[in-house]
Protein backbone atom coordinates (compact mmCIF):
# COMPACT_ATOMS: atom_id res chain seq x y z
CA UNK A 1 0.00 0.00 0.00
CA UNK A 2 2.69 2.40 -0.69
CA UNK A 3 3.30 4.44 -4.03
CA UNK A 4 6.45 4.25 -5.72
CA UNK A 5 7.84 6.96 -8.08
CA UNK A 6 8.62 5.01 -11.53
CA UNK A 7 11.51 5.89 -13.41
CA UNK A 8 10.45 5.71 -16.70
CA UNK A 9 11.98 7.16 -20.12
CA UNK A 10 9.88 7.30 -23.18
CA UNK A 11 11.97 5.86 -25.42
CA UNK A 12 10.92 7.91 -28.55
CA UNK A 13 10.92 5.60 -31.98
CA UNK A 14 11.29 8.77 -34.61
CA UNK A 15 14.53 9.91 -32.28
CA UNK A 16 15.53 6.37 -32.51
CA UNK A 17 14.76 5.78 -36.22
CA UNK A 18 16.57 9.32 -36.97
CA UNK A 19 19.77 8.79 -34.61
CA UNK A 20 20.28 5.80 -36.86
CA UNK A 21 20.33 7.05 -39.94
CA UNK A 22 22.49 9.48 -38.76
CA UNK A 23 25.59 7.02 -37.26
CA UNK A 24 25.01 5.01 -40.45
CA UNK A 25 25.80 8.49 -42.38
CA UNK A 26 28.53 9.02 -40.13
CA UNK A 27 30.52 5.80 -39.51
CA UNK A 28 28.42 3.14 -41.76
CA UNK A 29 27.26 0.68 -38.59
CA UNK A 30 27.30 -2.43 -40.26
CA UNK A 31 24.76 -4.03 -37.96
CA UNK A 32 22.65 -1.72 -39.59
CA UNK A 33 23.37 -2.63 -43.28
CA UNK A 34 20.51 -4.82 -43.53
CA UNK A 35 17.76 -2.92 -42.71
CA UNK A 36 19.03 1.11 -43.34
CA UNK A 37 16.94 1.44 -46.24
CA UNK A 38 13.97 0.50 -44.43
CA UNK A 39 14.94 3.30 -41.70
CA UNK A 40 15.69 5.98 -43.79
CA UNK A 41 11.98 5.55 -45.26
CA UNK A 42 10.50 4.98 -42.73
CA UNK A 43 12.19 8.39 -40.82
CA UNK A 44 11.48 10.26 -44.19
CA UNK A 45 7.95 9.44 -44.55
CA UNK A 46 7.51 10.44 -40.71
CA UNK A 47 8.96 13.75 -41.30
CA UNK A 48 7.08 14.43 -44.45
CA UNK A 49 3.86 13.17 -43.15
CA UNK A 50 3.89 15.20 -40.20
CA UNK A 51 5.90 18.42 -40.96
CA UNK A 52 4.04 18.83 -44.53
CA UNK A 53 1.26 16.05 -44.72
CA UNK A 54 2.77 15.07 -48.32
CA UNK A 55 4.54 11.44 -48.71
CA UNK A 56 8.39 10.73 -49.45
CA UNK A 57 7.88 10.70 -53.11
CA UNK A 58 6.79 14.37 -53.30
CA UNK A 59 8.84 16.22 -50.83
CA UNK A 60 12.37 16.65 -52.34
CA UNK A 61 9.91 17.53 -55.38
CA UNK A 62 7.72 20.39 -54.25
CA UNK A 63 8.49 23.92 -54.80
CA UNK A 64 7.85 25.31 -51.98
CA UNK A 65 9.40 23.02 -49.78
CA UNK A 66 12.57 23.14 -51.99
CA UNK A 67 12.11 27.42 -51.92
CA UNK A 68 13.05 27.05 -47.84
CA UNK A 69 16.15 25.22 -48.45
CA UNK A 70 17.27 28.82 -48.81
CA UNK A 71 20.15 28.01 -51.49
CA UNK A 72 19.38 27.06 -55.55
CA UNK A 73 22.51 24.51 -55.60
CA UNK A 74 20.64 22.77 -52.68
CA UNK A 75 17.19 23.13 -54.49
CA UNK A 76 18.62 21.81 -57.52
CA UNK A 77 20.19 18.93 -55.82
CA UNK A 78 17.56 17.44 -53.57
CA UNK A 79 15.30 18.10 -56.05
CA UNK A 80 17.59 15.98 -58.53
CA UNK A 81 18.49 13.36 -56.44
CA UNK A 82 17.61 9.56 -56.93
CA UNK A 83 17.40 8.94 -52.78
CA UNK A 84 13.60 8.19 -53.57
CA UNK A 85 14.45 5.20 -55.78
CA UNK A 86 17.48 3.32 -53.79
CA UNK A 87 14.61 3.87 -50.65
CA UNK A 88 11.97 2.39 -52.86
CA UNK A 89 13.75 -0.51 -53.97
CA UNK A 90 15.76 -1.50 -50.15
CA UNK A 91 12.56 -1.08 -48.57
CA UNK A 92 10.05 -3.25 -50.49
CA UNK A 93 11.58 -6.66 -49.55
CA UNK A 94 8.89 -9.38 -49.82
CA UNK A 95 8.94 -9.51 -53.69
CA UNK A 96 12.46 -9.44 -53.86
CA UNK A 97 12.91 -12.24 -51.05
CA UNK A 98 10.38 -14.78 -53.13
CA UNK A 99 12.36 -14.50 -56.56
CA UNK A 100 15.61 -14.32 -54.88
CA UNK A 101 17.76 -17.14 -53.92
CA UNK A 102 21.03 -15.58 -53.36
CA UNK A 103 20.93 -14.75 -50.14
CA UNK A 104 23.35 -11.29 -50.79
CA UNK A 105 20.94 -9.60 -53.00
CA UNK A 106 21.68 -6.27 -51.10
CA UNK A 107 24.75 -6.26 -53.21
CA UNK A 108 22.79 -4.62 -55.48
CA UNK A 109 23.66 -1.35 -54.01
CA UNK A 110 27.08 -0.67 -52.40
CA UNK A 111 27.38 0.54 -48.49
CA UNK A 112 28.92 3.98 -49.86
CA UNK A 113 25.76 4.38 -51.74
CA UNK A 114 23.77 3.55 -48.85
CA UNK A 115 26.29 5.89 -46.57
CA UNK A 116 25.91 8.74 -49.20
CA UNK A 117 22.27 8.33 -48.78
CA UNK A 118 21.78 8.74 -45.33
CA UNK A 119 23.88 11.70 -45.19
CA UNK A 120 21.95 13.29 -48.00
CA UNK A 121 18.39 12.89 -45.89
CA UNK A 122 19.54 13.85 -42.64
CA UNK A 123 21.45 16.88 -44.46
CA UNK A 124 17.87 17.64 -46.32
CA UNK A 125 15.80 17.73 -43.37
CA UNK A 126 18.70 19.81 -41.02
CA UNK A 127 18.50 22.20 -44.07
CA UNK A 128 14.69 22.04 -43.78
CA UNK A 129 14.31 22.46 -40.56
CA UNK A 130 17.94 22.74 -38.65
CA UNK A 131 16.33 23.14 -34.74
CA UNK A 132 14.02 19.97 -35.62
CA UNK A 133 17.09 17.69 -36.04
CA UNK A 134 19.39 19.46 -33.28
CA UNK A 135 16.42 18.61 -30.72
CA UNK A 136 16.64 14.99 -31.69
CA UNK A 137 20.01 14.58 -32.01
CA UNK A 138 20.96 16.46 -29.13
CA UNK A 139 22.62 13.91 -27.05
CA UNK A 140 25.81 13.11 -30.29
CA UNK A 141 28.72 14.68 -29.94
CA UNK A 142 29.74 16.97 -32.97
CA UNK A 143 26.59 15.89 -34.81
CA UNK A 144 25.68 19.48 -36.05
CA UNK A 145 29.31 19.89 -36.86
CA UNK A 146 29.08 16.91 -38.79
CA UNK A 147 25.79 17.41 -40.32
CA UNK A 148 26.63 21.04 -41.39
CA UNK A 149 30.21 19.65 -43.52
CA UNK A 150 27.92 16.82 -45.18
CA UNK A 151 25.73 19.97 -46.24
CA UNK A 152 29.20 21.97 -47.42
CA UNK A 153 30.08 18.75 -49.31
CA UNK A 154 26.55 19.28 -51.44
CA UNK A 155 27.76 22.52 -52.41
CA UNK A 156 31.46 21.48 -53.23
CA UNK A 157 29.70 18.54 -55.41
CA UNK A 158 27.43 21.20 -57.24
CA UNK A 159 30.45 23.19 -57.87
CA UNK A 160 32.08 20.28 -60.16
């Protein structure tokens, strides 16, 4: 008959889901090799859905969403990049795993593509919305340091 405080931490699952992307961008976790495709769509479609109630295949698209990434060489290369079709095809599994027998059909794409990936989502939503992703990924060391060099590199890679 006595109360108890309870010590409990909400473990968040779009901090989770978006802390992971993020160490695969920066140090490609190979744990997570398996299965990063199916977190960065599933992280992207949360932050779509909620932030601008439109899905993952329209928001690197959209005008206006592209308009607040506040630089045209960023515009022109979220709005050009292929992200929606390596997501696409590493998250859509069950047809693949029927036809498939070799079991290393993720060869298809290679972990730098997967690396280069990840960094370009979590650089397009910091861009969209920079105080959004230092909230969640408060708790990394040098993440925003990280996150803003990733965003220089886009801008280098225009510059070619």
């Amino acid at each position: 008959k006595n109360l108890y405080d309870f010590r409990y931490k909400k473990r968040h699952e779009y901090t989770e889901l978006l802390k992971t992307v993020y160490e695969y961008a920066a140090v490609g976790v190979a744990e997570y090799e398996m299965i990063i495709g199916n977190v960065m769509r599933r992280t992207l479609e949360t932050f779509s859905t909620f932030i601008y109630r439109k899905g993952i295949d329209t928001i690197s698209c959209d005008e206006d969403i592209l308009a607040s990434l506040g630089r045209d060489e960023y515009k022109v290369y979220f709005q050009n990049l292929m992200y929606r079709l390596v997501l696409n095809g590493e998250s859509h599994m069950e047809e693949r795993t029927r036809t498939i027998v070799d079991a290393d059909f993720f060869s298809v794409l290679s972990s730098a593509e997967k690396q280069r990936t990840a960094k370009d989502i979590i650089c397009f939503l910091y861009l969209l919305n920079p105080n959004h992703i230092k909230a969640h990924l408060n708790d990394i060391d040098d993440a925003v340091t990280n996150i803003t060099t990733w965003c220089s590199d886009i801008l280098s890679f225009n510059q070619r």
